[in-house]
C-alpha atoms as a PDB file:
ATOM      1  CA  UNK A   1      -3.412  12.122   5.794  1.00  0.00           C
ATOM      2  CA  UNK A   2      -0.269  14.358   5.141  1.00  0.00           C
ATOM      3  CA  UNK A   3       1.768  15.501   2.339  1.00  0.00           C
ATOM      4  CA  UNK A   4       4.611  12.981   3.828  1.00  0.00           C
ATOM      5  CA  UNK A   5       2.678  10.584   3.275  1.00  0.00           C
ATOM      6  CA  UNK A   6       3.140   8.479   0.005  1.00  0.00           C
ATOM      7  CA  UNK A   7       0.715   8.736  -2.248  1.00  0.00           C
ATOM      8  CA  UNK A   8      -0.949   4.894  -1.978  1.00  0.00           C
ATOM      9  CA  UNK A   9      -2.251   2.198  -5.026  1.00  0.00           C
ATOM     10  CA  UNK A  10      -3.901  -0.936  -3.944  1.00  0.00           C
ATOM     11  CA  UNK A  11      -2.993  -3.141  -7.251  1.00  0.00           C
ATOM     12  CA  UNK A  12      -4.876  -6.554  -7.630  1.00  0.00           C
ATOM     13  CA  UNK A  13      -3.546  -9.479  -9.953  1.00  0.00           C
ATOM     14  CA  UNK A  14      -0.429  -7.700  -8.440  1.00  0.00           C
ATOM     15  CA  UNK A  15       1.788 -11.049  -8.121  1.00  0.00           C
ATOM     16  CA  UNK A  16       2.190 -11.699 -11.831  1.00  0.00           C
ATOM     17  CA  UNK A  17       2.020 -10.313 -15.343  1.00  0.00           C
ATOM     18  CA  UNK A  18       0.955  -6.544 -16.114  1.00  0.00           C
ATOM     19  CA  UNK A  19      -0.071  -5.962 -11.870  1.00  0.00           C
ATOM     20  CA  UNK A  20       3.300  -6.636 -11.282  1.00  0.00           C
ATOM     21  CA  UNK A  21       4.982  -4.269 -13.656  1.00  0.00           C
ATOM     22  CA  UNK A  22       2.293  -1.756 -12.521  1.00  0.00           C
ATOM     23  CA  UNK A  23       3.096  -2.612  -8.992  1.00  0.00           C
ATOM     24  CA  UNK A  24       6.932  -2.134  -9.691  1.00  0.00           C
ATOM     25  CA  UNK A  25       6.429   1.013 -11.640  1.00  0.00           C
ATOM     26  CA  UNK A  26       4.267   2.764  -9.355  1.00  0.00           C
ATOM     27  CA  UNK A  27       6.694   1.834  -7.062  1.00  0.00           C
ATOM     28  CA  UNK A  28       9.659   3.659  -8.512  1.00  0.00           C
ATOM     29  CA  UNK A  29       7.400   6.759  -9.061  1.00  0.00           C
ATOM     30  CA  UNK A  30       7.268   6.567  -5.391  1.00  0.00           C
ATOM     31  CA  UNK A  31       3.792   4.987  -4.196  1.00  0.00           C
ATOM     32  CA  UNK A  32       3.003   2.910  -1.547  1.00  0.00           C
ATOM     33  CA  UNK A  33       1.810  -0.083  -3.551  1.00  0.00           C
ATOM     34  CA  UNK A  34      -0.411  -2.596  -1.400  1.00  0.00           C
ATOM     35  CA  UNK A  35      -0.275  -5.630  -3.403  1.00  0.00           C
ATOM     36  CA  UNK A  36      -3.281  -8.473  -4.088  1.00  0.00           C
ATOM     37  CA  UNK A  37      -3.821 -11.994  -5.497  1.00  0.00           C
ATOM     38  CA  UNK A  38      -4.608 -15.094  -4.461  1.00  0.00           C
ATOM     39  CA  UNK A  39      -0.864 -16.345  -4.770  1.00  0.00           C
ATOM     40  CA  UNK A  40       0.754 -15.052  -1.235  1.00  0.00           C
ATOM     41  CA  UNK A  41       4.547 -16.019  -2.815  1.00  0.00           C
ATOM     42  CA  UNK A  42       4.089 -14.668  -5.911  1.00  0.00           C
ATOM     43  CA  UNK A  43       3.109 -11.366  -4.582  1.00  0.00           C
ATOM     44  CA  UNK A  44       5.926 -11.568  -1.495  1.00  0.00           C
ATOM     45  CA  UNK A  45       8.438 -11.727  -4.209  1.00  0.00           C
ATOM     46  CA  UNK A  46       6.986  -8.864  -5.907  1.00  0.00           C
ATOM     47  CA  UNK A  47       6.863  -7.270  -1.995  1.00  0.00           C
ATOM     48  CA  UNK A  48      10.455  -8.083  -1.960  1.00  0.00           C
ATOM     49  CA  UNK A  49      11.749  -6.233  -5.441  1.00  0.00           C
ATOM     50  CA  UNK A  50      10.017  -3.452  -4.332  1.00  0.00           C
ATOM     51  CA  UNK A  51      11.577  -2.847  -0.881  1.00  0.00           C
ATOM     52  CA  UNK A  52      15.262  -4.067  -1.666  1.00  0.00           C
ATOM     53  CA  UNK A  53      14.803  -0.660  -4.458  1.00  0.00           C
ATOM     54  CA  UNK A  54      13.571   0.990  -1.402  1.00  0.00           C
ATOM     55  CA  UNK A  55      10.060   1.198  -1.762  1.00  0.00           C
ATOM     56  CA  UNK A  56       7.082   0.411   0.147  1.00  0.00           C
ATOM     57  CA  UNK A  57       4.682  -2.251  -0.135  1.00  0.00           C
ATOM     58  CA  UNK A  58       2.195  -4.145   1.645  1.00  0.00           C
ATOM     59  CA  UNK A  59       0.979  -8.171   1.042  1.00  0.00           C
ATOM     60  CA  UNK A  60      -2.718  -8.735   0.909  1.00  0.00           C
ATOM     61  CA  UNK A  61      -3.843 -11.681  -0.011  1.00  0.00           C
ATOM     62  CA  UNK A  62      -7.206 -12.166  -1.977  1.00  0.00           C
ATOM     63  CA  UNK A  63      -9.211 -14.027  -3.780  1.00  0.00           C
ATOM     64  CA  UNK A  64     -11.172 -11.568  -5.490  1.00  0.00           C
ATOM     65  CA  UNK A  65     -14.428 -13.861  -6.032  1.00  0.00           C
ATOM     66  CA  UNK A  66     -14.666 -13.372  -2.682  1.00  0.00           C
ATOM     67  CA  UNK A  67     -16.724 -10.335  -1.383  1.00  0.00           C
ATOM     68  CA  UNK A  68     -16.510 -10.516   2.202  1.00  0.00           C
ATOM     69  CA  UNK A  69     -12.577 -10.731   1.705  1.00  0.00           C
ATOM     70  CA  UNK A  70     -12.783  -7.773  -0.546  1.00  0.00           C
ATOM     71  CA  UNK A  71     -14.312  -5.837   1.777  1.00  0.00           C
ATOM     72  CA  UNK A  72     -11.811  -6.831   4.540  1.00  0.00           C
ATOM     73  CA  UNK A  73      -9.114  -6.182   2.422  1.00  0.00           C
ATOM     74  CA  UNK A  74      -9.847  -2.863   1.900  1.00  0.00           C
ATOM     75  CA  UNK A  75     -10.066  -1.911   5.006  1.00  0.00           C
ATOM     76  CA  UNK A  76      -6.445  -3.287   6.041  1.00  0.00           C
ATOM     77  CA  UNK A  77      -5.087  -1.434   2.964  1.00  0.00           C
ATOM     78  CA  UNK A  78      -6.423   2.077   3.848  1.00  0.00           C
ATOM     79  CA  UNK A  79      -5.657   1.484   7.633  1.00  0.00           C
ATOM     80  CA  UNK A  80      -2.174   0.430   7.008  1.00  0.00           C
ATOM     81  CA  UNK A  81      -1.384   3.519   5.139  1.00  0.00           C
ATOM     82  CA  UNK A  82      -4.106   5.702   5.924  1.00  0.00           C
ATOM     83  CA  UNK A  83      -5.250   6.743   2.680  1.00  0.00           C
ATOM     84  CA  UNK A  84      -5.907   5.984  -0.573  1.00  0.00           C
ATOM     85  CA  UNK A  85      -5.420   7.418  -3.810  1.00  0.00           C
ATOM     86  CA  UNK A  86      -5.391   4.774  -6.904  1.00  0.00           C
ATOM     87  CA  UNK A  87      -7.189   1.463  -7.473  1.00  0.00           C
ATOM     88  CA  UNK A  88      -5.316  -0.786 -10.465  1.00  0.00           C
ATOM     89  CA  UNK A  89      -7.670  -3.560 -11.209  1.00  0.00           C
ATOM     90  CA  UNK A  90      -5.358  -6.244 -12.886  1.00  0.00           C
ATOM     91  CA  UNK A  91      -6.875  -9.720 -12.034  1.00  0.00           C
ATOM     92  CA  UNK A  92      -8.519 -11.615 -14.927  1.00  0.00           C
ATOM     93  CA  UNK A  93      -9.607 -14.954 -16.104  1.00  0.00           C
ATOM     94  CA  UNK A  94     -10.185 -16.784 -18.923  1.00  0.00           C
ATOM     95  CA  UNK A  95     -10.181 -20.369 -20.586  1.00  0.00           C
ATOM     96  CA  UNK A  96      -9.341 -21.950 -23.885  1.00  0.00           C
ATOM     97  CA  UNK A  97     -12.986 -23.320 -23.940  1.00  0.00           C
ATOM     98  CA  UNK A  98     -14.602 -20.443 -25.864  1.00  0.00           C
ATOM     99  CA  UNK A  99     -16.887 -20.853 -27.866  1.00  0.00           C
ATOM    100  CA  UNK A 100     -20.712 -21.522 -27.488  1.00  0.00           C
ATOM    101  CA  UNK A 101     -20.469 -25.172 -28.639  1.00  0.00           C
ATOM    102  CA  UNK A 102     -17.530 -26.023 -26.567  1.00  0.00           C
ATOM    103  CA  UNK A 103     -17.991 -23.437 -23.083  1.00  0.00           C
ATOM    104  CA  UNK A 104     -19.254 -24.476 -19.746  1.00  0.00           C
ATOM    105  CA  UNK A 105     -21.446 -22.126 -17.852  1.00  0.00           C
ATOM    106  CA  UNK A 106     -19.521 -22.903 -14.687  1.00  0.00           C
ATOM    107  CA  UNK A 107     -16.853 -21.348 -16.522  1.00  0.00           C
ATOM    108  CA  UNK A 108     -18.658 -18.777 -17.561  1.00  0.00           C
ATOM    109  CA  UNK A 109     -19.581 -17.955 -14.106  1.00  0.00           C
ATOM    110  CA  UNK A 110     -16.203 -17.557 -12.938  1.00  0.00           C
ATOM    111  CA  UNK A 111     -15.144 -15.230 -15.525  1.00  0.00           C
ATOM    112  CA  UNK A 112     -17.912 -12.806 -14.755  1.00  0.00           C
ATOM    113  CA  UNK A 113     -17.486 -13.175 -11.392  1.00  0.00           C
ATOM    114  CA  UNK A 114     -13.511 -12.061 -12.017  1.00  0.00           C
ATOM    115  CA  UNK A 115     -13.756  -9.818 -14.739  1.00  0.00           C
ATOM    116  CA  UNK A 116     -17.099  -7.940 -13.817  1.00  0.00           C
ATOM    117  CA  UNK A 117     -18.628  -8.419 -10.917  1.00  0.00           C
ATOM    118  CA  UNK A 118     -14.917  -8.564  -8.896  1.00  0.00           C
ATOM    119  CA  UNK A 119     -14.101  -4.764 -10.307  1.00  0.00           C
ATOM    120  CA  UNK A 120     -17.478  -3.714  -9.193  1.00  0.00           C
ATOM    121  CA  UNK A 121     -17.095  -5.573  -5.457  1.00  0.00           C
ATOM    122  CA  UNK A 122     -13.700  -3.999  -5.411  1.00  0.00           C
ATOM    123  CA  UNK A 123     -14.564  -0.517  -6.574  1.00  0.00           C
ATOM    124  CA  UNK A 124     -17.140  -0.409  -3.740  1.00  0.00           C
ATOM    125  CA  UNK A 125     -14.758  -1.231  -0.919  1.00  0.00           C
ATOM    126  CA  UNK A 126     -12.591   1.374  -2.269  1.00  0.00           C
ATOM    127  CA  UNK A 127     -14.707   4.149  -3.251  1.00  0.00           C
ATOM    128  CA  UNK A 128     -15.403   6.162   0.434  1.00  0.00           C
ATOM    129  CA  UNK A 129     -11.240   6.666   0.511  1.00  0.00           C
ATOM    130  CA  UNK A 130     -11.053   7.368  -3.543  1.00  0.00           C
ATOM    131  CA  UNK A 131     -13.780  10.173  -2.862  1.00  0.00           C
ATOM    132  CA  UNK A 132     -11.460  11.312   0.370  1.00  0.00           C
ATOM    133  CA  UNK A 133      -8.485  11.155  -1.998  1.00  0.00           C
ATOM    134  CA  UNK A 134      -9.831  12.314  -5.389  1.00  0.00           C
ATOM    135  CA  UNK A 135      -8.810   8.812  -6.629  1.00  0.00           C
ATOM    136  CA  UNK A 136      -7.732   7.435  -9.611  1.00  0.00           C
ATOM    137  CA  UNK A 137      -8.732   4.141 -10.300  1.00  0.00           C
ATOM    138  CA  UNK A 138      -7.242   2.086 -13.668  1.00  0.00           C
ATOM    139  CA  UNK A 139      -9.003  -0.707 -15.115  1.00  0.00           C
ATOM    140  CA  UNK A 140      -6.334  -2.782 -17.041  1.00  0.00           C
ATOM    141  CA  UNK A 141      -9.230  -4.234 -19.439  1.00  0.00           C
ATOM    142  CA  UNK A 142      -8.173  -5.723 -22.938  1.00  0.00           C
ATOM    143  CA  UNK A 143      -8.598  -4.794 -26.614  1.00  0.00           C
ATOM    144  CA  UNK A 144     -11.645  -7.234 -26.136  1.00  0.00           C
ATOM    145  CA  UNK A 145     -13.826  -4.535 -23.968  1.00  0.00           C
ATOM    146  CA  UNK A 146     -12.926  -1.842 -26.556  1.00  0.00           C
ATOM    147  CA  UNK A 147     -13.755  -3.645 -29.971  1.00  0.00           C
ATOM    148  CA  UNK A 148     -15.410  -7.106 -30.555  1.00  0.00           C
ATOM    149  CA  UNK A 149     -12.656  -9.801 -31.030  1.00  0.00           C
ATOM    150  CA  UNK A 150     -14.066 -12.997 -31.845  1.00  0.00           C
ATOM    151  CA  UNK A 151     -11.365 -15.212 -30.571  1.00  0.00           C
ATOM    152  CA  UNK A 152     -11.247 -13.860 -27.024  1.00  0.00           C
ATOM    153  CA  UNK A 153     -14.332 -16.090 -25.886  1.00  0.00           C
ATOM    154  CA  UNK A 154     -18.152 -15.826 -25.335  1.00  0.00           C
ATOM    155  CA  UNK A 155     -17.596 -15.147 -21.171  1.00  0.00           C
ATOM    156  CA  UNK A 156     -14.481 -12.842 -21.455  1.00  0.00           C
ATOM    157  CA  UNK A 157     -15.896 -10.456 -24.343  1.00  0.00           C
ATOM    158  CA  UNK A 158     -19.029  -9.939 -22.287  1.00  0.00           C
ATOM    159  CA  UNK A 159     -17.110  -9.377 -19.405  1.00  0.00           C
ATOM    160  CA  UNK A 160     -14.527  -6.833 -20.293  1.00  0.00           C
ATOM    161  CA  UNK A 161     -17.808  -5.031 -22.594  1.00  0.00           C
ATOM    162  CA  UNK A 162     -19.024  -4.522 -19.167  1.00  0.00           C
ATOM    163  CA  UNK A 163     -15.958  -3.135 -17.780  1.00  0.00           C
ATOM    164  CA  UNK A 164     -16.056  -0.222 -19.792  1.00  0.00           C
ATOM    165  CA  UNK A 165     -20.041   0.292 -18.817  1.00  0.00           C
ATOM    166  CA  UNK A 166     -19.227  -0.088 -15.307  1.00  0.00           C
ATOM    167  CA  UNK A 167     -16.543   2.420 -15.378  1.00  0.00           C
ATOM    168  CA  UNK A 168     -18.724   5.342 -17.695  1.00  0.00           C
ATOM    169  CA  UNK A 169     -21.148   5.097 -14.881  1.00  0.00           C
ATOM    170  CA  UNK A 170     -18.556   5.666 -11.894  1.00  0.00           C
ATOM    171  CA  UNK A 171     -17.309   8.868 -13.848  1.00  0.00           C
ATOM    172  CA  UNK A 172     -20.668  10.186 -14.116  1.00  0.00           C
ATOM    173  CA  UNK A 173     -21.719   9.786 -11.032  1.00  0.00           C
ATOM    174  CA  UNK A 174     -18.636  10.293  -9.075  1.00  0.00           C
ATOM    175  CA  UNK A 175     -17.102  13.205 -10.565  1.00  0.00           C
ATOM    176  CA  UNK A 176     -18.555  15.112  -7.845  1.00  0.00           C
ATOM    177  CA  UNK A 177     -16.120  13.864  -6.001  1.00  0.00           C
ATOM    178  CA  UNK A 178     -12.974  14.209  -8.064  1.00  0.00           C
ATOM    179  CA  UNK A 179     -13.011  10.164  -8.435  1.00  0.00           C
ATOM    180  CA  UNK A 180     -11.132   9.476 -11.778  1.00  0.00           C
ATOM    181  CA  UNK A 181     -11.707   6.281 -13.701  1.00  0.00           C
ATOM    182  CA  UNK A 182      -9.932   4.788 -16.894  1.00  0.00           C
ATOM    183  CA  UNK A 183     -10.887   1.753 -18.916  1.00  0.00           C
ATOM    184  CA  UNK A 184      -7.322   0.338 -20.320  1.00  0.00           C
ATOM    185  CA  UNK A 185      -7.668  -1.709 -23.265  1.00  0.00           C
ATOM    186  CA  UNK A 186      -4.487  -3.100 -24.138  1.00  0.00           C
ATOM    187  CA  UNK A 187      -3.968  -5.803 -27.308  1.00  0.00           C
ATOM    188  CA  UNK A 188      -1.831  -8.978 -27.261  1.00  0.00           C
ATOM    189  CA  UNK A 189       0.470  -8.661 -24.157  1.00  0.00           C
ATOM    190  CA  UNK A 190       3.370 -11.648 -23.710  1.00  0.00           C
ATOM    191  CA  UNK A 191       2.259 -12.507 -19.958  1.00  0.00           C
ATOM    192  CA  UNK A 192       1.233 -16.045 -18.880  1.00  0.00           C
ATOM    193  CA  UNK A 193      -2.239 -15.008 -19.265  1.00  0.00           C
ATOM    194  CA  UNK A 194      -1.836 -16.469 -23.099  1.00  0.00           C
ATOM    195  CA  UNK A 195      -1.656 -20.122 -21.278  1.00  0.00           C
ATOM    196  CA  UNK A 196      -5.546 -19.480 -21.255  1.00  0.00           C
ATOM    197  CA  UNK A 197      -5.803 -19.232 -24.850  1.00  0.00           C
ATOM    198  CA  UNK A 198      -7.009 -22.704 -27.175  1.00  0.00           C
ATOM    199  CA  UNK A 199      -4.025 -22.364 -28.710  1.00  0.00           C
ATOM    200  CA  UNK A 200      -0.885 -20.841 -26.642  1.00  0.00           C
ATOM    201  CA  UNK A 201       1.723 -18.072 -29.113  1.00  0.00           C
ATOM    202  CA  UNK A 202       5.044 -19.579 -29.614  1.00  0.00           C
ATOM    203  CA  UNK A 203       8.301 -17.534 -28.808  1.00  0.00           C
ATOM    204  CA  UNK A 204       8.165 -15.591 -32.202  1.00  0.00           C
ATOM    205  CA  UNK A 205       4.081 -14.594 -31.826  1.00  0.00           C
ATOM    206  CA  UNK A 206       5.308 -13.384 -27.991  1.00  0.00           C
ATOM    207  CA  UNK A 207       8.310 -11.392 -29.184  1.00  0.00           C
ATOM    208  CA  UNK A 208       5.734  -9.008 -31.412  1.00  0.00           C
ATOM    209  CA  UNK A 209       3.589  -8.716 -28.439  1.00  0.00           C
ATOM    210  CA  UNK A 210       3.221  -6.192 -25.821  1.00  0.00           C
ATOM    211  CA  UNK A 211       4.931  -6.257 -22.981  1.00  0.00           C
ATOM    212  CA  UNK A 212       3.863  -5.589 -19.014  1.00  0.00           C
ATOM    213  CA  UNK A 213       5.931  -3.278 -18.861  1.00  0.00           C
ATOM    214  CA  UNK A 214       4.772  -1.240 -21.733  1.00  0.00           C
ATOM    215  CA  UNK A 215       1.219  -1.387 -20.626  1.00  0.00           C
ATOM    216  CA  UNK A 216       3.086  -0.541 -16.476  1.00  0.00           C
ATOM    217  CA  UNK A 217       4.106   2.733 -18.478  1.00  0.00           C
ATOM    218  CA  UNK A 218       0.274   3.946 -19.717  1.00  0.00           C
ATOM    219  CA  UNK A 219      -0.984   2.815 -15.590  1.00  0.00           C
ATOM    220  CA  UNK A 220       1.066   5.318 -14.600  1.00  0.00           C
ATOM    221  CA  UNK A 221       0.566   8.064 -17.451  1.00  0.00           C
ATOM    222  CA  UNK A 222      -2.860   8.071 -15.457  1.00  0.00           C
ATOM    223  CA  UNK A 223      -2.072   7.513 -12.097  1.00  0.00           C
ATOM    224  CA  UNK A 224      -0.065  10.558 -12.951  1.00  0.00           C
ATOM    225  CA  UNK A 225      -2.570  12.984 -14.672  1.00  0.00           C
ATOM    226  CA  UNK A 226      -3.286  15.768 -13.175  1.00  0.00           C
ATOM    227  CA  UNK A 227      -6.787  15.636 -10.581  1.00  0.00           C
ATOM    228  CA  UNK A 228      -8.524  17.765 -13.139  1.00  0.00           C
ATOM    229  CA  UNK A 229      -7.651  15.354 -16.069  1.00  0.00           C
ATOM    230  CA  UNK A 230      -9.961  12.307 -16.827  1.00  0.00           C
ATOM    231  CA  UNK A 231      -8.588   9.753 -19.134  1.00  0.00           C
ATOM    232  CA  UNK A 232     -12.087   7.611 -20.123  1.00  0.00           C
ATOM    233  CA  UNK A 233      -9.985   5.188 -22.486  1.00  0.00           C
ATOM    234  CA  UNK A 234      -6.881   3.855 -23.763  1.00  0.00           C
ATOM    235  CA  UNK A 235      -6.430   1.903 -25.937  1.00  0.00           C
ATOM    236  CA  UNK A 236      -2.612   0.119 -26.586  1.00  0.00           C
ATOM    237  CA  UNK A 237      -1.970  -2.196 -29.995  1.00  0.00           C
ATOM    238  CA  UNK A 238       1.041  -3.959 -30.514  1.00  0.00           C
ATOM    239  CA  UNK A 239       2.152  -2.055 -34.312  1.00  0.00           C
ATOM    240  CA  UNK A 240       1.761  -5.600 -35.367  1.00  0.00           C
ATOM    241  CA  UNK A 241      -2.080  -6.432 -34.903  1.00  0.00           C
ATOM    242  CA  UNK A 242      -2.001  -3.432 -38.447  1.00  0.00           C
END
């Protein structure tokens, strides 16, 4: 590792939505952005925006309920650019069947198995070159993890509540090692992720919304933070959730 060597995020959920506009951001700040999601076009197109601005980037594809492939994956990431020094979690599922007399526990499965148990899989590959690196990592959550929200489904709620568990225990515990973890809770973002919801927000709903590029921004207020600065949680509202 050497100080010519760009500073390195591995992004997952990085072909679509708020990954993407992290990916592109970090990009611009000048990271090496290694880019993951099951989608192999989706995130060659976000490859390709990235190095026609003159940045660098790397295509990993993953599906993240997948450990073995984690594992792999995070071993071609650090290889490739010899380092790493942020994680940006960004994958996430959900369904419009959400409710206790309506969900399927099949369902349910996958969304843990996403939302929880995929950011602890993937935190684990990545941790021995965070500790080398003083890392950063940056949960992109939702305002579900932070306060209850009764629409955002049995499976999901529980899930993202987890995240923020998951991610208290990692500071403790790692802070010997200058390993930096946020839990990002953002509110209603206009991303195709609200296909997943019972009842999809029309044009007007979206335009109040977040956007991924506003929540891009607050990734890379803490990807920037100094090593000795810790930012636990953040927590983003559109002004018109009041």
């Amino acid at each position: 590792m050497t100080t010519s060597t760009p500073r390195a995020v591995w992004i997952t959920g990085g072909g679509s939505g708020m990954g993407r506009a992290s990916a592109l951001a970090a990009a611009a700040d000048g990271w090496a952005v290694a880019l993951s999601g099951r989608r192999r076009d989706a995130l060659e197109s976000v490859a390709g925006e990235i190095t026609a601005a003159g940045g660098t980037a790397l295509v990993v594809p993953l599906d993240v309920q997948d450990r073995a492939a984690i594992t792999a994956a995070a071993e071609i990431v650090t290889m490739h650019f010899g380092r790493l020094d942020a994680l940006v979690l960004a994958a996430g599922l959900n369904t419009p069947q959400r409710r206790w007399d309506d969900q399927e526990l099949g369902e349910f499965e996958a969304i843990v198995a996403t939302n929880l148990t995929a950011v602890a899989a993937t935190l684990d590959a990545a941790l021995p070159a965070l500790r080398e690196s003083r890392g950063v990592v940056v949960a992109i959550s939702s305002y579900a993890g932070w306060t209850f929200q009764p629409g955002a489904g049995v499976a999901y709620s529980a899930s993202k509540t987890a995240v923020s568990s998951l991610l208290r225990s990692l500071n403790q515990q790692e802070a010997i090692h200058g390993v930096r973890a946020c839990h990002l809770c953002p509110g209603d973002v206009a991303t195709d992720f609200l296909q997943q919801r019972p009842e999809v927000p029309d044009a007007a709903a979206r335009a109040v919304m977040l956007t991924p590029e506003d929540i891009a921004r607050s990734v890379q207020f803490v990807l920037e933070a100094p090593s000795h600065v810790r930012i636990d949680e953040l927590v983003i509202s559109p002004v018109s959730s009041a």
